[in-house]
Structure formats: structure tokens, C-alpha cells
C-alpha atoms as a PDB file:
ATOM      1  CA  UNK A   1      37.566  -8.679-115.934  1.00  0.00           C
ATOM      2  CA  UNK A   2      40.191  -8.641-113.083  1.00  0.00           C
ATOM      3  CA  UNK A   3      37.505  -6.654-110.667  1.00  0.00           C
ATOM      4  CA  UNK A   4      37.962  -3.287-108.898  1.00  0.00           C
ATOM      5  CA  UNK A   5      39.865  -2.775-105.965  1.00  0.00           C
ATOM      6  CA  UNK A   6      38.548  -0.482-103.075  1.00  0.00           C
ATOM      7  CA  UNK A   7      40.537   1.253-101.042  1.00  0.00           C
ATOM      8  CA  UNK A   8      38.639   3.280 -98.201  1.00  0.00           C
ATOM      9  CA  UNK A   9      39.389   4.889 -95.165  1.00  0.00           C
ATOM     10  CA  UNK A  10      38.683   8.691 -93.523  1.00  0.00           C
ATOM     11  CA  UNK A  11      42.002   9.762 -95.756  1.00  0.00           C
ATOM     12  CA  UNK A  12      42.322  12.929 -93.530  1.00  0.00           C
ATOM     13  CA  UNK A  13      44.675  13.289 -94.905  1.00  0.00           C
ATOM     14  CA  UNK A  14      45.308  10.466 -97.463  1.00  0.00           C
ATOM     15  CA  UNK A  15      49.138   9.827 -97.664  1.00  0.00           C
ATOM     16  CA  UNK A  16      51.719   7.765 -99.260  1.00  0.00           C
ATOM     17  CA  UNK A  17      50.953   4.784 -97.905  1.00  0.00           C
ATOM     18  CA  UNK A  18      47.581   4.834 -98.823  1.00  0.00           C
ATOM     19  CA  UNK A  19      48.657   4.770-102.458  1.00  0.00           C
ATOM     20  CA  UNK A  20      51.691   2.492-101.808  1.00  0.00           C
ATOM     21  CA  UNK A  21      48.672  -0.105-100.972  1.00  0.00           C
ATOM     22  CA  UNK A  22      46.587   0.289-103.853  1.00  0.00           C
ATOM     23  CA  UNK A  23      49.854   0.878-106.545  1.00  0.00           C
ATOM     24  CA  UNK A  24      50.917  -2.853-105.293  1.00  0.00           C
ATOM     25  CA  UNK A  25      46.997  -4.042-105.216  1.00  0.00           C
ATOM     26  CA  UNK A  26      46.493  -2.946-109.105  1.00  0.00           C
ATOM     27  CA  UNK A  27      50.130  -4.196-110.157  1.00  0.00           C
ATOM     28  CA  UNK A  28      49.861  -7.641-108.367  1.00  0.00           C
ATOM     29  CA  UNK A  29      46.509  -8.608-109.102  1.00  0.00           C
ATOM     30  CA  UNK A  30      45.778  -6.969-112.463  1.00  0.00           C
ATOM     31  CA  UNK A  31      42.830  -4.642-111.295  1.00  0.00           C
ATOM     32  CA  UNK A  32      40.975  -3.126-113.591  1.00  0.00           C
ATOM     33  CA  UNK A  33      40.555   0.074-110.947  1.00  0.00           C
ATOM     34  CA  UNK A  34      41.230   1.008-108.058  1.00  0.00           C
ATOM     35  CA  UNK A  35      38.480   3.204-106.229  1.00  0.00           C
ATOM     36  CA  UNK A  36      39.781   5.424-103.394  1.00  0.00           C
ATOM     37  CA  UNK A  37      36.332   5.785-101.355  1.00  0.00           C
ATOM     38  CA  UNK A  38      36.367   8.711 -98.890  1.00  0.00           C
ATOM     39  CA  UNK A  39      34.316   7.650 -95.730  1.00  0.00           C
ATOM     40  CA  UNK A  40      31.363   9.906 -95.012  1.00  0.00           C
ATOM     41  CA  UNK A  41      30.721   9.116 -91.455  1.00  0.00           C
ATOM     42  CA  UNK A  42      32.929   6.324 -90.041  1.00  0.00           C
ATOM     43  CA  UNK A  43      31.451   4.389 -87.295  1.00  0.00           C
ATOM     44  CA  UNK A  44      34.558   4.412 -85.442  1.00  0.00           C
ATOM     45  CA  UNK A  45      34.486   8.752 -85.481  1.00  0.00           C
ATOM     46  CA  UNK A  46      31.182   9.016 -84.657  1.00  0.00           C
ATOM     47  CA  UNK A  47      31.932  11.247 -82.078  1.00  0.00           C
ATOM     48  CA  UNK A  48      34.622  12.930 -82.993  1.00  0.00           C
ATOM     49  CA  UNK A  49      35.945  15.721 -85.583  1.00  0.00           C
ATOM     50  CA  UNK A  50      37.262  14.978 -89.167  1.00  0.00           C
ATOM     51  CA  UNK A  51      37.560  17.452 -92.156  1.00  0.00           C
ATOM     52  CA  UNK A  52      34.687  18.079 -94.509  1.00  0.00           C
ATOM     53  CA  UNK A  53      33.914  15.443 -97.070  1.00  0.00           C
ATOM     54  CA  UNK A  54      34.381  18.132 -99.729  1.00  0.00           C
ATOM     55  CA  UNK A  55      37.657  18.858 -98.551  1.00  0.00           C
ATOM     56  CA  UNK A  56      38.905  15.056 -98.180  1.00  0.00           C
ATOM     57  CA  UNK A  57      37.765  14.649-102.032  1.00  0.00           C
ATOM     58  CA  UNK A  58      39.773  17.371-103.183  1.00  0.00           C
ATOM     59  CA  UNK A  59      42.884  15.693-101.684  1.00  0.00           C
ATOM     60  CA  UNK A  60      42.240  12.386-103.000  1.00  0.00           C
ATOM     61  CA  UNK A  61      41.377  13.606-106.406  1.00  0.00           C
ATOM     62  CA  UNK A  62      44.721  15.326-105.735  1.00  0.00           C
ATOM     63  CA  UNK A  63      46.754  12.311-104.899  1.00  0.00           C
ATOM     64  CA  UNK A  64      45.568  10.436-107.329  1.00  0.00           C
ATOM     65  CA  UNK A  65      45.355  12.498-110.300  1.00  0.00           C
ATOM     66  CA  UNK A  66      48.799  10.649-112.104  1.00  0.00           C
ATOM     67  CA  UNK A  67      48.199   7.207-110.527  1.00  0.00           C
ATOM     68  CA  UNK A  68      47.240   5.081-113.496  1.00  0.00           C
ATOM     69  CA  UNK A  69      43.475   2.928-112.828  1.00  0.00           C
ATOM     70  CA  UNK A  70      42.935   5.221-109.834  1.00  0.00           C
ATOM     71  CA  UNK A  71      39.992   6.956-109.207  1.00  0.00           C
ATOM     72  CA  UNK A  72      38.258   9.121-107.071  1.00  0.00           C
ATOM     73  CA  UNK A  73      34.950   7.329-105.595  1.00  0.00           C
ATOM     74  CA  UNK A  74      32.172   9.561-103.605  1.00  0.00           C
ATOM     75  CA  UNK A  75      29.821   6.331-103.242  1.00  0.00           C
ATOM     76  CA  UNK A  76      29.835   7.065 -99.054  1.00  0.00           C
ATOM     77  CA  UNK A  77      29.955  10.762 -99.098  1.00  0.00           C
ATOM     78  CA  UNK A  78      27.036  11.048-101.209  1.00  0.00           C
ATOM     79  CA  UNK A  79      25.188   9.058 -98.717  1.00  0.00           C
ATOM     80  CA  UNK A  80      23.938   9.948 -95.469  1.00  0.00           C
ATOM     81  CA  UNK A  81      24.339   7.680 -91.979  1.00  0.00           C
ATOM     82  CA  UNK A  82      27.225   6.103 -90.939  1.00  0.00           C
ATOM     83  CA  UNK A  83      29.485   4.342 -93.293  1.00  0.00           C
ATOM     84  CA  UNK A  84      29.804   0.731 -92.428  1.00  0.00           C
ATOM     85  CA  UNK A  85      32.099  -1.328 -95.196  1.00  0.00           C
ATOM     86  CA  UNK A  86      28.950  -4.257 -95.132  1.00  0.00           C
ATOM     87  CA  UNK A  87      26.902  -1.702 -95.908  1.00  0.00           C
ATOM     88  CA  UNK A  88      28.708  -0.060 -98.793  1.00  0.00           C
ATOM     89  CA  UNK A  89      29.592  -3.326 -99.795  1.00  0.00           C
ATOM     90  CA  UNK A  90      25.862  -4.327-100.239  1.00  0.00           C
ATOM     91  CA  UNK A  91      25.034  -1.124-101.905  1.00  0.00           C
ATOM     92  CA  UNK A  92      27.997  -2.025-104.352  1.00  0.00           C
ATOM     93  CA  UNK A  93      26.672  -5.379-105.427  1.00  0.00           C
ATOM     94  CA  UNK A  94      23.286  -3.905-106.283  1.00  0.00           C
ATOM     95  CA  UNK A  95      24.685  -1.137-108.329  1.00  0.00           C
ATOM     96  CA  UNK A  96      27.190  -3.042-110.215  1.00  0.00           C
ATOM     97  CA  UNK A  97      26.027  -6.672-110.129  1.00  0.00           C
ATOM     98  CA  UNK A  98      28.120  -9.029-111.456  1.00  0.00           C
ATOM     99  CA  UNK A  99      31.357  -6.920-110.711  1.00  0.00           C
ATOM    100  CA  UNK A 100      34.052  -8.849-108.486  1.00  0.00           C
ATOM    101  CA  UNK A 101      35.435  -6.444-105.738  1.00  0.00           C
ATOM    102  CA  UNK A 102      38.575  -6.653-103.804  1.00  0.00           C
ATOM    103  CA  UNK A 103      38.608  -4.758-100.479  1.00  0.00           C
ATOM    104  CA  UNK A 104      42.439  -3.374 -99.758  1.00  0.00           C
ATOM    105  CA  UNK A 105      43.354  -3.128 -96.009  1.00  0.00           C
ATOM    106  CA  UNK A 106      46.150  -3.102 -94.133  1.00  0.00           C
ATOM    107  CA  UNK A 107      47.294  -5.666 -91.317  1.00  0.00           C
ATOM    108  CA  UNK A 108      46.431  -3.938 -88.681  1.00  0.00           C
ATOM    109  CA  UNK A 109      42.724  -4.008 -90.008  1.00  0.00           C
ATOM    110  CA  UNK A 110      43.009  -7.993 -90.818  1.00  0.00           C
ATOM    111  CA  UNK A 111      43.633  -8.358 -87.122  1.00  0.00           C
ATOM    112  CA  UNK A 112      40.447  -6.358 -85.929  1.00  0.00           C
ATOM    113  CA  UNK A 113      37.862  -7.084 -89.038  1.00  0.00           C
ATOM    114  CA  UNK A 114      35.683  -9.050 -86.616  1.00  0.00           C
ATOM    115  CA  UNK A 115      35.281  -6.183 -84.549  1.00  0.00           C
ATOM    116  CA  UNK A 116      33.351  -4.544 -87.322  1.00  0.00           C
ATOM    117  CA  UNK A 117      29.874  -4.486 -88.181  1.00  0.00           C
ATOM    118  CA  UNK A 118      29.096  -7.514 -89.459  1.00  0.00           C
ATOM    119  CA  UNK A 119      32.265  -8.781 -90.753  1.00  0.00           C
ATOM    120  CA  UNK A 120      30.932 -11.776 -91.905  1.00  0.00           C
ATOM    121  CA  UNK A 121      29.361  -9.939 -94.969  1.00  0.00           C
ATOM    122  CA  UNK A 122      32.549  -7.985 -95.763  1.00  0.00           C
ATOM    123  CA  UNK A 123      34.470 -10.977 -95.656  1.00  0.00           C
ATOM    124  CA  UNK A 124      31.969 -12.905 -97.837  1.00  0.00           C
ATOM    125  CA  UNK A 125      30.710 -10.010-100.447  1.00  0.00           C
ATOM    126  CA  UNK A 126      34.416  -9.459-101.430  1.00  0.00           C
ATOM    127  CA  UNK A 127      37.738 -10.698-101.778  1.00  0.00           C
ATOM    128  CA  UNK A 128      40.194  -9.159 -99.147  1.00  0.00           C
ATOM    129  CA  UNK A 129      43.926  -8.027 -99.966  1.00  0.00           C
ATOM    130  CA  UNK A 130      45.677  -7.284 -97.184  1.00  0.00           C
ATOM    131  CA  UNK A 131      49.591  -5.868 -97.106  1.00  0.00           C
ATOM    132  CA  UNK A 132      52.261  -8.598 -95.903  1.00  0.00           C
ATOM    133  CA  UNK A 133      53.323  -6.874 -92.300  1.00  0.00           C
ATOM    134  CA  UNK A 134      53.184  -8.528 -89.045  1.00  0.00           C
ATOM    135  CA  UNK A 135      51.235  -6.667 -86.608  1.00  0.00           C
ATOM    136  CA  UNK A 136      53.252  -6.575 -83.579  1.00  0.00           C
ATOM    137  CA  UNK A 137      50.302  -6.218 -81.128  1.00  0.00           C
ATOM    138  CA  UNK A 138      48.628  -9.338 -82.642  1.00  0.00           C
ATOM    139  CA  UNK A 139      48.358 -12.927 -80.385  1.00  0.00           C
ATOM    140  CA  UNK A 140      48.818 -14.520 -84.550  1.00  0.00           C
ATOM    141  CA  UNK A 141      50.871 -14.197 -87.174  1.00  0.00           C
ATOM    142  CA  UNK A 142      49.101 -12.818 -90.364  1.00  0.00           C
ATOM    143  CA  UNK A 143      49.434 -16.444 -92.161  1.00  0.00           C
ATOM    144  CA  UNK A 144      47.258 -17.744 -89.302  1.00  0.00           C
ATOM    145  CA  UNK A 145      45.021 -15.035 -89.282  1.00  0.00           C
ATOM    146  CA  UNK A 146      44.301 -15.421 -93.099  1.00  0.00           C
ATOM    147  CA  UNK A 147      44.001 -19.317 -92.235  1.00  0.00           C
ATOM    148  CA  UNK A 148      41.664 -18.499 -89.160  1.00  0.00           C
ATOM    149  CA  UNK A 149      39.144 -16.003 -90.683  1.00  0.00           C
ATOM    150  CA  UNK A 150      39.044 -18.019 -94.102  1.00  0.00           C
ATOM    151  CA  UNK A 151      38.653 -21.217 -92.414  1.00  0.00           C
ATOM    152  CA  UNK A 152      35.532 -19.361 -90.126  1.00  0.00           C
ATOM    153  CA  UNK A 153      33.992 -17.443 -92.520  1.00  0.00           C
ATOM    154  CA  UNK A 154      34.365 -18.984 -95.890  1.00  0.00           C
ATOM    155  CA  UNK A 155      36.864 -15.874 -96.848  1.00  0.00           C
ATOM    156  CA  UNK A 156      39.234 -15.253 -99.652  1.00  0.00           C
ATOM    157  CA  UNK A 157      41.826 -13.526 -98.780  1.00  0.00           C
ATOM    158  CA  UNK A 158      45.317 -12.628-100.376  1.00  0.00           C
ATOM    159  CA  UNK A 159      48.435 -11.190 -98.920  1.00  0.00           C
ATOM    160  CA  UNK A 160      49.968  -7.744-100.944  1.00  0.00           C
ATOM    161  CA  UNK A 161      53.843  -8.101-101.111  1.00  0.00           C
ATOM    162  CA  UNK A 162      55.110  -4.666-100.285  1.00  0.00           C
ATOM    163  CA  UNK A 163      55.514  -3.271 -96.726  1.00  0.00           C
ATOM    164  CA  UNK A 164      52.744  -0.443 -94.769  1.00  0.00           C
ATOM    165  CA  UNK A 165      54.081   2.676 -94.805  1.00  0.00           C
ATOM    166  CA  UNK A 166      55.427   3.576 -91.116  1.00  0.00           C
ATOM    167  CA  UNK A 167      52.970   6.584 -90.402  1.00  0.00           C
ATOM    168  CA  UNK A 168      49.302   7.049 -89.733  1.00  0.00           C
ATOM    169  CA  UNK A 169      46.962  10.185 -90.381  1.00  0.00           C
ATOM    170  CA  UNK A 170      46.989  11.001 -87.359  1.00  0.00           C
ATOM    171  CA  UNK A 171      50.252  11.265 -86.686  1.00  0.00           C
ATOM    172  CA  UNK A 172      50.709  13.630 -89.812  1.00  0.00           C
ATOM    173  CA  UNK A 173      47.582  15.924 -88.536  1.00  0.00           C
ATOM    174  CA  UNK A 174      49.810  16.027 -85.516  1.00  0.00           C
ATOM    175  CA  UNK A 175      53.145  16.865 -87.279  1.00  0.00           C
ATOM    176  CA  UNK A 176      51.447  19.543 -89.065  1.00  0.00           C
ATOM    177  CA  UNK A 177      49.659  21.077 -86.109  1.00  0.00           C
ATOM    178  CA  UNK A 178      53.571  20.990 -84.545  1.00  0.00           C
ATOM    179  CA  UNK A 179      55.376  22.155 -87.798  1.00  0.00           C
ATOM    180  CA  UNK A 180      56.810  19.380 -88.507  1.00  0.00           C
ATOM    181  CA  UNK A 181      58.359  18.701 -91.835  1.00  0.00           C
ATOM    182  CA  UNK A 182      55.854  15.623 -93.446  1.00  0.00           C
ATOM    183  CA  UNK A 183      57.182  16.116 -97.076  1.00  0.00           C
ATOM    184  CA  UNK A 184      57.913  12.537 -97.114  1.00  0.00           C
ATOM    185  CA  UNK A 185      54.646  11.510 -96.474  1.00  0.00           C
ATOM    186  CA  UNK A 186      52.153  13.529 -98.581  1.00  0.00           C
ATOM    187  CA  UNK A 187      52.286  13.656-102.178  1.00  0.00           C
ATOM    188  CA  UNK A 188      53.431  17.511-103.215  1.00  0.00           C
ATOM    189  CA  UNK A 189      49.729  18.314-104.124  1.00  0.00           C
ATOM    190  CA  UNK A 190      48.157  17.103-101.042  1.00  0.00           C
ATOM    191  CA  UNK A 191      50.456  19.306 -99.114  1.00  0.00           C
ATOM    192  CA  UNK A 192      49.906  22.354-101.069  1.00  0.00           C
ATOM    193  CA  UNK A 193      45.821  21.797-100.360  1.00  0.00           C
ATOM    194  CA  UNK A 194      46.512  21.400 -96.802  1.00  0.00           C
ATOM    195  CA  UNK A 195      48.770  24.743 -96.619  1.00  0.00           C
ATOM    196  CA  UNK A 196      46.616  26.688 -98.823  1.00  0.00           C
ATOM    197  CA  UNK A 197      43.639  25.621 -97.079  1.00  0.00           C
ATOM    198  CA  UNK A 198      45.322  25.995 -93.349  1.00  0.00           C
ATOM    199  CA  UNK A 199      44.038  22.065 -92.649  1.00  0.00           C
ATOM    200  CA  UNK A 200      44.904  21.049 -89.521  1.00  0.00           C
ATOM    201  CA  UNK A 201      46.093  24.258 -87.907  1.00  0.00           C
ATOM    202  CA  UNK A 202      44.867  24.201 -84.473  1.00  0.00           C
ATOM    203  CA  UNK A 203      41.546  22.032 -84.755  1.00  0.00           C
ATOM    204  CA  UNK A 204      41.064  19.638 -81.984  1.00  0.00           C
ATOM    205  CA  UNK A 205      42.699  16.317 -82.467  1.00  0.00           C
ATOM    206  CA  UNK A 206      40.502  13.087 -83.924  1.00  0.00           C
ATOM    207  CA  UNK A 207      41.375   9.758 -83.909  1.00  0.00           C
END
């Protein structure tokens, strides 16, 4: 068994480059899956606005629908309290013991794991993956940031060869709110939910 790869993140909404990630993740390390986990209630949003869990499914399950070994996991939505990765992570382990997990991230999230809560358990409980881009505001470059945390924390981490999409969530909420044109960012049937559903419209901003 090759493991499961977890992608997670608010996905409000999720966009290409959320499934540029976890395409090159199942291709280059021969996942068995790969589990897109809605957050419920990030701890980093804790005080601010996102769209209903419900609604943040149905675009996932959207996005995803073609994507061969993709699926749709509501493992944090169906829980209450804040969802912290060590956490879910933990939780994981219990419910599917001897399954290997791979936790998919992005650069920019290499760069500020230690920031999170308890990082040393996410770093430990699972292998990371994280996509091969420089991260401009960073003080290393990602080779000695891999060679830093695994060195400190006992990690294994491997680097995804394909670029991060250009473009956040935020920034496509935004667009949206503006009328901009983000056709080149959301798969067809994630943008269809969002217009049918008037997401975005003229909520307050979140981060």
C-alpha cells in the first residue's frame, strides 16, 4: 500500500491549484487516494467568516468528481472544535491504524509549520509532501528548510515537482465580489455552484 494523501485546507473556494497539488502528489508517489478534507473550524479563522461546511463539501465533491483516487473527506466537518492538523492527524491513526499518510502542503506552509499547534506531531505522525517553489518571503531556501525541520524533528519530507498555482482563495472571493473573470482558476462546476448559489456576493471579507 502506497498510503493516502491528505490534502486539507478551508477550500473556500477550492481551486485549481488545490488539485494541481494533489494530481502531482498521487502521480509522483503512487497514492492509493487522495482525501480532500474540508476544515471545520480552522484555528487560524477563528474569528472570522468562511462559508458553511455544507456548502464547501458540495464544491469539493464538485471539483473532484472526474479526478481519478480523489475523494471527498468530511473527517473535520463532522467534528466539532477547532480543527488542528495534530489533532486530525491523531484521530486518523486511531481510525485507520496501520495506514501510512502523506500530508500535501504547499511552500508557503513548509516555511510556517512550526507556527502550528504542535508541529512536532504533524511532522512525526505523517510524511509531508510539499510543492517545489521558493517562497520569496522565506530567510531559507526550501532544500534547507526540508534539511532543517527533518534534521529537528525527525521528519520525512519530500518535495512535489510541479509549480503552486499563482492565486489564493482569497484573492478569487475577491475577484468574484469585483466581477472579475476567475474562469481560469475554478474548475467549470465549482463556478456554476458559486453563481447559482450567489457565494461570495457581498459577504464580508475572511482571510
Amino acid at each position: 500500500m502506497a498510503g493516502i494523501g491528505i490534502m486539507g485546507g478551508t477550500f473556500d473556494p477550492i481551486h485549481n491549484g488545490h488539485l494541481l497539488l494533489g494530481r502531482q502528489a498521487y502521480r509522483e508517489y503512487g497514492l492509493d487516494q487522495v482525501w480532500y478534507m474540508p476544515s471545520g473550524q480552522p484555528p487560524h479563522k477563528s474569528g472570522g467568516q468562511i462559508t458553511t461546511a455544507e456548502d464547501r463539501c458540495a464544491m469539493v465533491a464538485l471539483a473532484i468528481k472526474q479526478e481519478e483516487g480523489f475523494r471527498l473527506s468530511e473527517f473535520e466537518t463532522s467534528r466539532d472544535g477547532t480543527s488542528y492538523t495534530a489533532r486530525t492527524l491523531r484521530l486518523l491513526k486511531e481510525e485507520y491504524p496501520g495506514e501510512e499518510f502523506s500530508f500535501i502542503i504547499g511552500a508557503d506552509s513548509l516555511y510556517e509549520i512550526e507556527n502550528w499547534y504542535h508541529p512536532e506531531e504533524v511532522l512525526t505522525m505523517a510524511r509531508i509532501l510539499v510543492a517545489s517553489r521558493e517562497y520569496e518571503k522565506a530567510h531559507r531556501t526550501l532544500d534547507e528548510q526540508i534539511a532543517y525541520l527533518e534534521r529537528l524533528y525527525h521528519a520525512r519530507i519530500d518535495k512535489l515537482h510541479c509549480g503552486e498555482m499563482d492565486i489564493s482563495s482569497h484573492q478569487i472571493r475577491q475577484a468574484i465580489r469585483e466581477g472579475g473573470d476567475v474562469r481560469m482558476f475554478l474548475p467549470p462546476a465549482v463556478l456554476s455552484y458559486i453563481q447559482i448559489h450567489h457565494l461570495y456576493q457581498e459577504e464580508p471579507d475572511h482571510e
